[in-house]
Protein backbone atom coordinates (compact mmCIF):
# COMPACT_ATOMS: atom_id res chain seq x y z
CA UNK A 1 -6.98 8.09 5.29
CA UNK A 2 -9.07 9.04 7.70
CA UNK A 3 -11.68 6.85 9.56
CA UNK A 4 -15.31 6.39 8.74
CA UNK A 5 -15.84 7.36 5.12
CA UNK A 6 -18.94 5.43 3.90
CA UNK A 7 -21.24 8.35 3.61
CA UNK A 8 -23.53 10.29 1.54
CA UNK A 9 -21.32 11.66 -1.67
CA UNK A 10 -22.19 15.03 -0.81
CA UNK A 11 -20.25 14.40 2.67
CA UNK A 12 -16.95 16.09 3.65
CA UNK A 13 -13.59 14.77 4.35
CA UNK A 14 -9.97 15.33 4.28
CA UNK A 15 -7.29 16.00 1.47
CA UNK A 16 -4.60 16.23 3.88
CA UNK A 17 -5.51 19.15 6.32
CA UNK A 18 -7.99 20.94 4.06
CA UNK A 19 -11.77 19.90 4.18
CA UNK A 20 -12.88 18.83 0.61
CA UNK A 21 -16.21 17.14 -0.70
CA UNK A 22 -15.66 13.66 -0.56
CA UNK A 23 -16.75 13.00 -4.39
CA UNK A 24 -13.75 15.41 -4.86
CA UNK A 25 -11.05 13.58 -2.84
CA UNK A 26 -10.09 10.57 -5.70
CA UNK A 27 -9.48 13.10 -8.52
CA UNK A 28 -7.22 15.41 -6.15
CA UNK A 29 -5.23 12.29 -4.73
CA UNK A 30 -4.86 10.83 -8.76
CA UNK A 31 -3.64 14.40 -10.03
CA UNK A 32 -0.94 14.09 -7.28
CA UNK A 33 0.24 11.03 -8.07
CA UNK A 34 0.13 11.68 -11.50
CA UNK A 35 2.46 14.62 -10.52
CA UNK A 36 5.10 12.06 -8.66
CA UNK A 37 4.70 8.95 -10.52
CA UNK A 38 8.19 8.98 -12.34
CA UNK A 39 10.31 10.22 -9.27
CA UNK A 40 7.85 8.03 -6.57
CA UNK A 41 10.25 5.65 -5.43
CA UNK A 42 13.45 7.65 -5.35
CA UNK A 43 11.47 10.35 -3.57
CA UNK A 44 11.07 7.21 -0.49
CA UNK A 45 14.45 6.34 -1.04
CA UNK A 46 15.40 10.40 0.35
CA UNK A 47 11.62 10.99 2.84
CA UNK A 48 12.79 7.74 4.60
CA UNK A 49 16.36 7.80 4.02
CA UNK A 50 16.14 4.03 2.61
CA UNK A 51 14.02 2.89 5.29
CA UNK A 52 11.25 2.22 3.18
CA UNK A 53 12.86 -0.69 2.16
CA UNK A 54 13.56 -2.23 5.44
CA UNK A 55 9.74 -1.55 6.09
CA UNK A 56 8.82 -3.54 2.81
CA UNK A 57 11.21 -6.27 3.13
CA UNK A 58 9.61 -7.12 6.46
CA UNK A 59 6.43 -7.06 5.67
CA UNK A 60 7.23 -9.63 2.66
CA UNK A 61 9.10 -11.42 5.88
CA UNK A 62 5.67 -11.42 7.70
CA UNK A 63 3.84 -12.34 4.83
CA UNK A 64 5.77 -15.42 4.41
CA UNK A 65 4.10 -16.47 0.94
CA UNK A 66 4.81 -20.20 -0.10
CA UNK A 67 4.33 -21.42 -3.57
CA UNK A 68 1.76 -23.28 -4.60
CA UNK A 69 1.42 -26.65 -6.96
CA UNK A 70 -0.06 -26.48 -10.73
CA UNK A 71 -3.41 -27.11 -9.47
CA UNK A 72 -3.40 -24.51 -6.83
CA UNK A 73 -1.08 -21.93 -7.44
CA UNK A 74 -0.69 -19.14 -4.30
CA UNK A 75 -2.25 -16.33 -5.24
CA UNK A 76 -1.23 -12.45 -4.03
CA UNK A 77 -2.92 -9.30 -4.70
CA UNK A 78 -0.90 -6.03 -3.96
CA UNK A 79 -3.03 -2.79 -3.52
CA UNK A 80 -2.19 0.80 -4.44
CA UNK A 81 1.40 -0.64 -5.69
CA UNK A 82 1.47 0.48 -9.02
CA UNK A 83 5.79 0.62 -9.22
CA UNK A 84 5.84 -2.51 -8.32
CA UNK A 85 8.08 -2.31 -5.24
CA UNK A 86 6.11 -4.93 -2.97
CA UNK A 87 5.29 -6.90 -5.56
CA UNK A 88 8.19 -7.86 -6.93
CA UNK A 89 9.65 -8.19 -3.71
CA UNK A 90 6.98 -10.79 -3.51
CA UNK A 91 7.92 -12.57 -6.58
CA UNK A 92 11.69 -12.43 -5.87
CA UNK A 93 10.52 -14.25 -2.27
CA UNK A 94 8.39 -17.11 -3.92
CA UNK A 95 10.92 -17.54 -6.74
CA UNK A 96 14.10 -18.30 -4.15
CA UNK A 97 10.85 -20.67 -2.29
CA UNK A 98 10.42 -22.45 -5.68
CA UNK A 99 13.51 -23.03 -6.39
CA UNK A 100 14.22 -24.59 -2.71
CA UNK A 101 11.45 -27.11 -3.36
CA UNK A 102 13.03 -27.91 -7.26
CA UNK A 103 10.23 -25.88 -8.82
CA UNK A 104 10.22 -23.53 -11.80
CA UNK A 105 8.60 -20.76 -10.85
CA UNK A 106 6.09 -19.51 -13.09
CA UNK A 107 1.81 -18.84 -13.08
CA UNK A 108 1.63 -22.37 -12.02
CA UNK A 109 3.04 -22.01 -8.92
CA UNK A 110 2.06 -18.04 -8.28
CA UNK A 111 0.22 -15.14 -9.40
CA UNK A 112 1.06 -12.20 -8.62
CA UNK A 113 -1.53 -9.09 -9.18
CA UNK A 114 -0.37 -5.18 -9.04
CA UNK A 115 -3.47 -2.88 -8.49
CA UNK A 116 -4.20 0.28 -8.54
CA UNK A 117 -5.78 3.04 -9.65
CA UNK A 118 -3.66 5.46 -11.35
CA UNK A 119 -1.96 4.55 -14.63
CA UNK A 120 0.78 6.54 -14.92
CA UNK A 121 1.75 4.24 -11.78
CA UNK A 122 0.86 1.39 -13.48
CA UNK A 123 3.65 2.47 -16.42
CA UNK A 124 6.05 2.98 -14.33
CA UNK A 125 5.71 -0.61 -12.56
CA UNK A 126 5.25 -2.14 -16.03
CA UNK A 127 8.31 -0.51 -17.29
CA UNK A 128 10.43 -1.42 -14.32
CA UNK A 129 9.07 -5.39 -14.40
CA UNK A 130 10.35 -5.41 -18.02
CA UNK A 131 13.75 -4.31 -16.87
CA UNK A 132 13.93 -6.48 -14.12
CA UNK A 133 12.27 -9.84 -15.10
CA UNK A 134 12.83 -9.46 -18.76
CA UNK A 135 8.70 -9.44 -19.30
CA UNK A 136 5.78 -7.64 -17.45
CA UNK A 137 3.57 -10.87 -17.71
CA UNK A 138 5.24 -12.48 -14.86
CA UNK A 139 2.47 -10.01 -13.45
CA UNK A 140 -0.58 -8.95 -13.82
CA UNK A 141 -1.31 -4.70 -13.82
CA UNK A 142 -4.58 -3.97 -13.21
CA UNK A 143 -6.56 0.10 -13.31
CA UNK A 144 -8.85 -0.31 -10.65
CA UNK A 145 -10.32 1.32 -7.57
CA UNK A 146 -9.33 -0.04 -4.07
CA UNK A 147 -13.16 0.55 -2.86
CA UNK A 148 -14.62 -1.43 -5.62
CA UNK A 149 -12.15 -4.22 -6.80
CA UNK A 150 -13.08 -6.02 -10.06
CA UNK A 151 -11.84 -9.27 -8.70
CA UNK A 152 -13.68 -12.34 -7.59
CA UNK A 153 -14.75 -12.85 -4.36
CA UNK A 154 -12.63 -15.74 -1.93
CA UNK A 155 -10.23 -15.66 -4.53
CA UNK A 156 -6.60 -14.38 -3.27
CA UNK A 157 -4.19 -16.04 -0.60
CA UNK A 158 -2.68 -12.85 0.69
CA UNK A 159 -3.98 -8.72 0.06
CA UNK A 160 -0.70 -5.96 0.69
CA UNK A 161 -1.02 -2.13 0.66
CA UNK A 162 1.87 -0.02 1.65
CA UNK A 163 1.71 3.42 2.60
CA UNK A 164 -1.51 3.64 -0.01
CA UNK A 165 -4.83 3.13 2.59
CA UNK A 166 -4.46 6.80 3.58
CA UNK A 167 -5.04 7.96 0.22
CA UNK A 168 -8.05 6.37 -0.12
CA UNK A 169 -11.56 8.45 0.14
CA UNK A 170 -13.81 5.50 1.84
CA UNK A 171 -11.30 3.45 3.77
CA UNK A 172 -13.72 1.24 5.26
CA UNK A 173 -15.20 0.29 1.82
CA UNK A 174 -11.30 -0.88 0.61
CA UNK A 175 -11.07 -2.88 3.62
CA UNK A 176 -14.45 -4.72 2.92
CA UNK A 177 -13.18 -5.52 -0.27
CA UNK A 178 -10.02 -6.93 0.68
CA UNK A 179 -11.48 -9.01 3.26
CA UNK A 180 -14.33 -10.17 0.28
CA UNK A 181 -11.52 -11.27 -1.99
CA UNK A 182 -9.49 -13.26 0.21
CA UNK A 183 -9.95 -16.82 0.15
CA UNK A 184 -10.80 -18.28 3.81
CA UNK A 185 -7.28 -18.74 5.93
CA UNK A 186 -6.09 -15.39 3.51
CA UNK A 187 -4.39 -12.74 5.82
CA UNK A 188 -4.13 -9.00 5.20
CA UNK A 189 -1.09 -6.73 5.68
CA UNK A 190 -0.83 -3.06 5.42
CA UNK A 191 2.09 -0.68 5.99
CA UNK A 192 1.30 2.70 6.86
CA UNK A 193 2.69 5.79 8.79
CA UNK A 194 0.90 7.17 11.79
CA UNK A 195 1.26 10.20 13.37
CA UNK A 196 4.15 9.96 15.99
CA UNK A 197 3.40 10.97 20.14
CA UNK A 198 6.59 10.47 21.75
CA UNK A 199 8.45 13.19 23.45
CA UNK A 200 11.40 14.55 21.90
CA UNK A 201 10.87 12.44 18.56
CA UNK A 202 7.84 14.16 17.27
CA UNK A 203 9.40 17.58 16.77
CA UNK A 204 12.20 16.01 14.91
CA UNK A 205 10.00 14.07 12.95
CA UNK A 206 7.35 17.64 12.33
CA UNK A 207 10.41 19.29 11.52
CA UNK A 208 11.58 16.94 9.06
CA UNK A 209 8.68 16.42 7.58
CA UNK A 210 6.83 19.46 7.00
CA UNK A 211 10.63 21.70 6.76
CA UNK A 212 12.56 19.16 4.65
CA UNK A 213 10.13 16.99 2.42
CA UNK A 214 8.01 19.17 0.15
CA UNK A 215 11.67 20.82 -0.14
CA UNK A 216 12.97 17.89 -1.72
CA UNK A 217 9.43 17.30 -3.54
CA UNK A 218 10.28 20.90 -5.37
CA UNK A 219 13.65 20.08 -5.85
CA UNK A 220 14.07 16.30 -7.24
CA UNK A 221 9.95 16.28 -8.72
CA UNK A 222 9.79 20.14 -9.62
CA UNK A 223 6.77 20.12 -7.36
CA UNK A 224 6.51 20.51 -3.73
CA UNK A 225 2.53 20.52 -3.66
CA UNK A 226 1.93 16.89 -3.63
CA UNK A 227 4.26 16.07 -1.04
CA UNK A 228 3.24 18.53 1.35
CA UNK A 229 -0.15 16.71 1.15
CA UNK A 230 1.51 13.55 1.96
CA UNK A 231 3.11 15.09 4.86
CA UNK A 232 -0.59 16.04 5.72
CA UNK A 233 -2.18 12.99 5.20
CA UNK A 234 -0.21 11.25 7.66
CA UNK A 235 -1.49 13.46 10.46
CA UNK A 236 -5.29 13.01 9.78
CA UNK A 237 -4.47 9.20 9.55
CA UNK A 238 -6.29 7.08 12.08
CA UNK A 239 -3.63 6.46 15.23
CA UNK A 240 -2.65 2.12 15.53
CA UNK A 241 -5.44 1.34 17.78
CA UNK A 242 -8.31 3.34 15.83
CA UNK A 243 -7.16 1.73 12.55
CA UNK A 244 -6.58 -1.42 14.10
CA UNK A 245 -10.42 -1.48 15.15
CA UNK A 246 -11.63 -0.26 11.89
CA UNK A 247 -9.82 -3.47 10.03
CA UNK A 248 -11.84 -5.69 12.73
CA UNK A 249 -15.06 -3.99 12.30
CA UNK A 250 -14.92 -5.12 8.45
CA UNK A 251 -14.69 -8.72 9.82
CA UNK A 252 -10.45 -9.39 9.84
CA UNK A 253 -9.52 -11.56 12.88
CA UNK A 254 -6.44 -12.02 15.26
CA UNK A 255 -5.78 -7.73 14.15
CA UNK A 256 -2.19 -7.02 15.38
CA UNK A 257 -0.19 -3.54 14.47
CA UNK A 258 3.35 -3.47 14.96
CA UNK A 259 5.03 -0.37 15.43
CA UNK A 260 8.65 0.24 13.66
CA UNK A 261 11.25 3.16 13.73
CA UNK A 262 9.89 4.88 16.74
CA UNK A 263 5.97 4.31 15.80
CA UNK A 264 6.93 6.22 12.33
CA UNK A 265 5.56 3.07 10.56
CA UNK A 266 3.11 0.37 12.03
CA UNK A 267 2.45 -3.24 10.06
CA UNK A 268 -0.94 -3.88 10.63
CA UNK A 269 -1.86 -7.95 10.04
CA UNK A 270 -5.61 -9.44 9.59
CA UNK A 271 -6.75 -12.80 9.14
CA UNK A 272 -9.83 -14.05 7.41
CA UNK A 273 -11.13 -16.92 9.46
């Protein structure tokens, strides 16, 4: 999560405030969510004090995905999402849209694609989809890296990561692929935290965060380790503007961020035109 990261392997960078070889970075970000994968999403539920979800149900609100017909269904790709949270928010949206328009909604009308690159993440999204939908296959789970997507080019309506870009080593190279697998018209959404400037409300949210979450990390995942890296990462994540000019650079037009909850959370939008 930091700017800039397309260089030489032997090249530095960040693993929240420690300086680490960047070759280094992916294996230290999978062993922490391999630490955190079975208590991920209640951990949100008590770092954001449910908020999380209002975050994610407006960014599906934003998104605004519309079935498609049998020929053509609408097709979404959701990055670093292995539990499934946005994506089945996703499905739950275009199903209630299907059903307005008297269609059954099914791969004929939608797919809806779950990446990312840790398994264990990946089990606990397809184990959740079976207790939800009844079957995982109303999805598709793929083990793959953002920076290097084994997807077609032009070939996805809509590309989501929540609170994941940070984690990523080269952030730059995930954005170029995102952009190279959306179809033309496709539009790009990302939630993510950013550091928080104003008076008064950043030593609340410092204290919190740094005082209160790796705390809870230790207490409801037996580990505080992994989430006092997360706390980390969000400071040596690129501020709205910066980030907002890195998704243009990769070629994403009409690049808006919208800040939520103080600035605590930004939704950043791209089109590809």
């Amino acid at each position: 999560m930091i700017g800039a990261e397309s260089g030489p392997a032997t090249a530095d960078t960040h693993f929240g405030f420690s300086t680490v070889p960047l070759a280094d970075k992916q294996g230290m970000v999978d062993d922490v969510f391999h630490k955190v994968a079975t208590r991920y999403d209640l951990m949100n539920d008590l770092m954001s004090g449910g908020l999380h979800r209002l975050w994610k149900s407006e960014l599906v609100s934003t998104l605004n995905a519309r079935p498609g017909s049998r020929g053509r269904p609408y097709r979404h790709l959701d990055v670093a999402g292995g539990t499934g949270d946005v994506a089945f928010r996703i499905v739950d949206s275009l199903g209630e849209q299907a059903k307005r328009i008297g269609a059954k909604f099914d791969r004929g009308v939608a797919e809806v694609t779950i990446l990312d690159i840790n398994g264990d993440m990946l089990g606990v999204g397809r184990e959740r989809a079976r207790k939800r939908f009844g079957d995982e296959s109303i999805l598709d789970f793929v083990q793959a890296n953002a920076e290097s997507l084994p997807l077609d080019s032009s070939s996805y309506d809509s590309v989501t990561i929540a609170f994941g870009i940070r984690n990523v080593p080269r952030i730059d190279a995930a954005l170029r692929e995102f952009h190279r697998v959306l179809r033309r018209g496709g539009r790009f959404l990302c939630l993510e935290f950013a550091p928080v400037d104003r008076p008064g409300l950043d030593r609340i949210y410092d204290a919190f965060s740094f005082n209160v979450i790796p705390k809870l990390g230790q207490i409801v995942a037996g580990d505080a380790e992994p989430y006092q890296y997360l706390v980390e990462s969000i400071r040596r994540f690129p501020r709205p503007d910066l980030f907002a000019s890195m998704i243009e650079k990769v070629g994403f037009r009409r690049v808006t961020h919208r800040p939520m909850t103080g600035g605590v959370v930004n939704l950043h939008s791209g089109w590809k035109l």
